[in-house]
Protein backbone atom coordinates (compact mmCIF):
# COMPACT_ATOMS: atom_id res chain seq x y z
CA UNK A 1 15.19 -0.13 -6.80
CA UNK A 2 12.21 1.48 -4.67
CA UNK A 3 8.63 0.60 -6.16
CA UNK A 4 4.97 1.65 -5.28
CA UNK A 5 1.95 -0.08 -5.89
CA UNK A 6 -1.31 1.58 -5.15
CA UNK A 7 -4.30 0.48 -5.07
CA UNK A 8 -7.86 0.38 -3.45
CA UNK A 9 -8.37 -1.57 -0.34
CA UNK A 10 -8.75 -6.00 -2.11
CA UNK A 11 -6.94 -4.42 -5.11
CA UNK A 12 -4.07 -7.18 -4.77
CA UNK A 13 -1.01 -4.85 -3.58
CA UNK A 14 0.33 -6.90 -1.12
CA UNK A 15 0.45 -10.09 -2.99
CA UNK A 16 1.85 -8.21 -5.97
CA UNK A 17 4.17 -6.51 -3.54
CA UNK A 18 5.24 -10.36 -2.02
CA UNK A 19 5.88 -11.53 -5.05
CA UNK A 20 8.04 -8.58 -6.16
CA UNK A 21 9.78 -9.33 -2.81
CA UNK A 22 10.94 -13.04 -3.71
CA UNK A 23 11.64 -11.98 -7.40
CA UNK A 24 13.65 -8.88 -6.26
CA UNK A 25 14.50 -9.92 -2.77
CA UNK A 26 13.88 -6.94 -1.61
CA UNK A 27 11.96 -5.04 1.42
CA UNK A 28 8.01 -4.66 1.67
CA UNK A 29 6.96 -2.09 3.41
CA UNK A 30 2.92 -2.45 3.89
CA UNK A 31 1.62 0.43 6.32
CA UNK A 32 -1.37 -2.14 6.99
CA UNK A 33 0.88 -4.85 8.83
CA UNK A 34 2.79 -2.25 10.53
CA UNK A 35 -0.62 -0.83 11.75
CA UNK A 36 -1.86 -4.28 12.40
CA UNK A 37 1.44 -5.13 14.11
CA UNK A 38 0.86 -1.96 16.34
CA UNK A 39 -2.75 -3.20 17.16
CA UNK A 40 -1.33 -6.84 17.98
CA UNK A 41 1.43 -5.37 20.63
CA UNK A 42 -2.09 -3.40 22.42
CA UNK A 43 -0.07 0.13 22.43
CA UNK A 44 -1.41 2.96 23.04
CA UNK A 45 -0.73 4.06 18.96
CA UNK A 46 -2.01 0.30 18.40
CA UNK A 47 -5.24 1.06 19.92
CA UNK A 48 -5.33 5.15 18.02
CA UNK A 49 -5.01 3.14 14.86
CA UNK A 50 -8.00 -0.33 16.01
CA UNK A 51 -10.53 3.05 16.24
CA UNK A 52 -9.60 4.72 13.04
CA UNK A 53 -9.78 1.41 11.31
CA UNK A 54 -12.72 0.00 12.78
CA UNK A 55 -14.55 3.51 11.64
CA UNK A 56 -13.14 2.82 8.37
CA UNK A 57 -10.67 5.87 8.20
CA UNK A 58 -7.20 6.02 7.29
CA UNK A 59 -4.58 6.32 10.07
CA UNK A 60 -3.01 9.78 10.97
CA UNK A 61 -0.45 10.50 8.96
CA UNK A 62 1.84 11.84 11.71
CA UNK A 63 1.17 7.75 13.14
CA UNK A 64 2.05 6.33 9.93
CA UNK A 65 5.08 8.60 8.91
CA UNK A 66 6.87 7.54 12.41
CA UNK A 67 6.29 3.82 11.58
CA UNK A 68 7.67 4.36 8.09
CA UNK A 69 11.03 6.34 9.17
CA UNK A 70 12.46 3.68 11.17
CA UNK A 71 12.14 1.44 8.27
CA UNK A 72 13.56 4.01 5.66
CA UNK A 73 16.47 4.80 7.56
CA UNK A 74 17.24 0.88 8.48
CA UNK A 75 20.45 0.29 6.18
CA UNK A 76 19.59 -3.04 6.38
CA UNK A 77 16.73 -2.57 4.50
CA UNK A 78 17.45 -1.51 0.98
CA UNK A 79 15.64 -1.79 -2.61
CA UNK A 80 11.90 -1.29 -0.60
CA UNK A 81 8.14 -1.97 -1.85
CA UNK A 82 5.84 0.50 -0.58
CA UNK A 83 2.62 -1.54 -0.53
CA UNK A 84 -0.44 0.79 0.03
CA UNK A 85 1.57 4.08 1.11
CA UNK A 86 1.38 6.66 0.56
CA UNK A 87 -1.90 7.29 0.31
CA UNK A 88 -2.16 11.21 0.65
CA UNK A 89 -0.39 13.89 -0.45
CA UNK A 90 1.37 14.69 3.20
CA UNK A 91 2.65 11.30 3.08
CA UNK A 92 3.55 11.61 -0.75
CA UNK A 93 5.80 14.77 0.46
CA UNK A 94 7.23 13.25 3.61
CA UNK A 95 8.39 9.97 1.29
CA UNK A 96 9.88 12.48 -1.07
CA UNK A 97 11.96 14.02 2.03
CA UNK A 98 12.81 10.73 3.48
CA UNK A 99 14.06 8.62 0.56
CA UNK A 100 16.13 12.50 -0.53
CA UNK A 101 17.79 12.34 3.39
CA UNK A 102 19.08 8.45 2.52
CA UNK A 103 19.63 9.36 -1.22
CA UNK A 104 16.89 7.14 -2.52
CA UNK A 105 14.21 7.65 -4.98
CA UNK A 106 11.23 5.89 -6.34
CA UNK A 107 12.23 3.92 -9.31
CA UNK A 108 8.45 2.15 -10.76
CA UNK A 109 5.27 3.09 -9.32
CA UNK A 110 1.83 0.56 -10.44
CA UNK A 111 -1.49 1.01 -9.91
CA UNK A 112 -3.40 -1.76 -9.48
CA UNK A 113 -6.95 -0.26 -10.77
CA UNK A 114 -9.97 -1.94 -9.58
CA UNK A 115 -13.81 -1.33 -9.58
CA UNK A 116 -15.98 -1.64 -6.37
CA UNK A 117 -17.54 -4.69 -7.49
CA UNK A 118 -14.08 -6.44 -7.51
CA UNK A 119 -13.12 -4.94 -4.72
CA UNK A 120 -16.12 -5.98 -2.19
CA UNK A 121 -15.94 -10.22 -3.95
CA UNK A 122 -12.13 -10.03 -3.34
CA UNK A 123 -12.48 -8.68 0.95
CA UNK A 124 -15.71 -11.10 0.99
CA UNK A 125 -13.19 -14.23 0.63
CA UNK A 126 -9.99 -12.43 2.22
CA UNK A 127 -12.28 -11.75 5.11
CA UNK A 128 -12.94 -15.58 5.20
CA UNK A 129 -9.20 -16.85 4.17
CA UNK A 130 -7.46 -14.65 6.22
CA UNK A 131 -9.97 -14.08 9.11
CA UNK A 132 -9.34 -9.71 8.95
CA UNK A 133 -11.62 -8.20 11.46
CA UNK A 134 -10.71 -4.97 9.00
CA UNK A 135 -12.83 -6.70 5.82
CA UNK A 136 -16.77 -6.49 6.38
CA UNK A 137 -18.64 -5.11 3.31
CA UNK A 138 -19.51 -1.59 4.91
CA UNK A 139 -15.76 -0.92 6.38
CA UNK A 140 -14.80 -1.76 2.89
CA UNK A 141 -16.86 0.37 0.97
CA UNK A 142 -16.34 3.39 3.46
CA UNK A 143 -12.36 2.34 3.04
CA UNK A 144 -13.10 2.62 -1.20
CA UNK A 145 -14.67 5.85 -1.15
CA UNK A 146 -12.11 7.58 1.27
CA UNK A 147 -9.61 5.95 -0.72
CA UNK A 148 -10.51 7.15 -3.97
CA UNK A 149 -11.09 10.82 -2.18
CA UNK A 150 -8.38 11.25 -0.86
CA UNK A 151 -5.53 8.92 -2.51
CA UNK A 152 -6.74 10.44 -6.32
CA UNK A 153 -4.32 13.78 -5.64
CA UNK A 154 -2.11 11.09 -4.95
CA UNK A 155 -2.17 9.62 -8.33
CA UNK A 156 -1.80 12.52 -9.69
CA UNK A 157 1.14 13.47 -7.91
CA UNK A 158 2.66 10.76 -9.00
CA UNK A 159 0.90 10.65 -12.55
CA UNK A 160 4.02 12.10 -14.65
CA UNK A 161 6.32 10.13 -13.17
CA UNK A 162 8.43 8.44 -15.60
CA UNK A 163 7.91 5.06 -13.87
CA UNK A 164 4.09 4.98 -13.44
CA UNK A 165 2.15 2.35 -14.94
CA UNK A 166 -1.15 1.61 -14.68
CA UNK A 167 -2.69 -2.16 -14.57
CA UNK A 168 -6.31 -3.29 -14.99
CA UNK A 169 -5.82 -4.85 -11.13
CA UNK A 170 -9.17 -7.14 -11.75
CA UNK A 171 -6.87 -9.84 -13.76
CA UNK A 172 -5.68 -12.71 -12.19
CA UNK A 173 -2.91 -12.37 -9.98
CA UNK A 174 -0.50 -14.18 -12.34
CA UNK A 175 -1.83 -12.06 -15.48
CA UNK A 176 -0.77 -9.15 -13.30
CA UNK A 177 2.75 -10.51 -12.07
CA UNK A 178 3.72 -10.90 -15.93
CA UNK A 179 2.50 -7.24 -16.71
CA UNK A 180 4.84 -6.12 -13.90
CA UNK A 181 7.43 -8.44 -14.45
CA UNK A 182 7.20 -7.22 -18.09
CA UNK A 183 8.09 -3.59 -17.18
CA UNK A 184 10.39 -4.36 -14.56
CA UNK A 185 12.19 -7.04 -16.59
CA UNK A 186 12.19 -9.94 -14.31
């Protein structure tokens, strides 16, 4: 079972998406650690995606779409969580054509919808939890509003799929797990 969860930049994905991991034991695949990861190991993509981040802007696609294949195509890596990707419609297209060459699909697909205001309260106290050099209030906002430019086609896209679901993301994170749990039945 392959699952998306979308969601603005705070919006919970990847603690939605760890949980699903544990309950499904299954893959997460979160674009942001890869990128991260990339950063950490000083490459020359690493340091590409530090300046696009540090602006506030999404990675290239073409960066991001590399990173993912070699996960995709791991057969070690089966029943995957695509935390936070994709988030346009070129990588909405190239997941199609990936998961058709390995015969997958997308099974469940959640949005986690959040408002601003929960959004910039949520990064304020990741920022200090998790120390992020990613989460200060204007990065964030400038992340929000490119993400709900350009990752709305997405939602659409994906919109009439028979597994999309929508969650009010600005409930608790165990209110949440039991609404996805719910639909997923586990």
């Amino acid at each position: 079972m392959n699952i998306i969860i979308f969601g603005p930049p705070g919006a919970g994905k990847g603690t939605q998406a760890k949980i699903l991991v544990r309950k499904l034991n299954s893959f997460q695949i979160s674009t942001g650690d890869m990128l991260r990861d990339e950063i950490k190991k000083d490459t020359d993509i690493g340091k590409k995606i530090l300046n696009n981040m540090d602006d506030g802007k999404f990675v290239d696609d073409e960066i991001v779409n590399k990173l993912l294949e070699k996960i995709i195509y791991d057969s070690k890596k089966t029943k995957l969580i695509f935390d936070g990707y994709p988030r346009t419609i070129n990588q909405a297209k190239n997941l199609n054509i990936l998961l058709n060459k390995s015969n997958q699909k997308i099974d469940y697909i959640f949005f986690l919808n959040v408002s601003k205001k929960v959004i910039i309260e949520r990064i304020e106290k990741r920022k200090i939890l998790e120390k992020r050099t990613d989460d200060d209030a204007a990065t964030i906002l400038r992340r929000y509003d490119i993400y709900m430019k350009e990752t709305k086609p997405v939602l659409d896209f994906y919109s009439s799929h028979k597994g999309f679901h929508e969650i009010d993301g600005s409930l608790g994170i165990d209110e949440i797990t039991l609404k996805i749990g719910a639909i997923l039945n586990v």
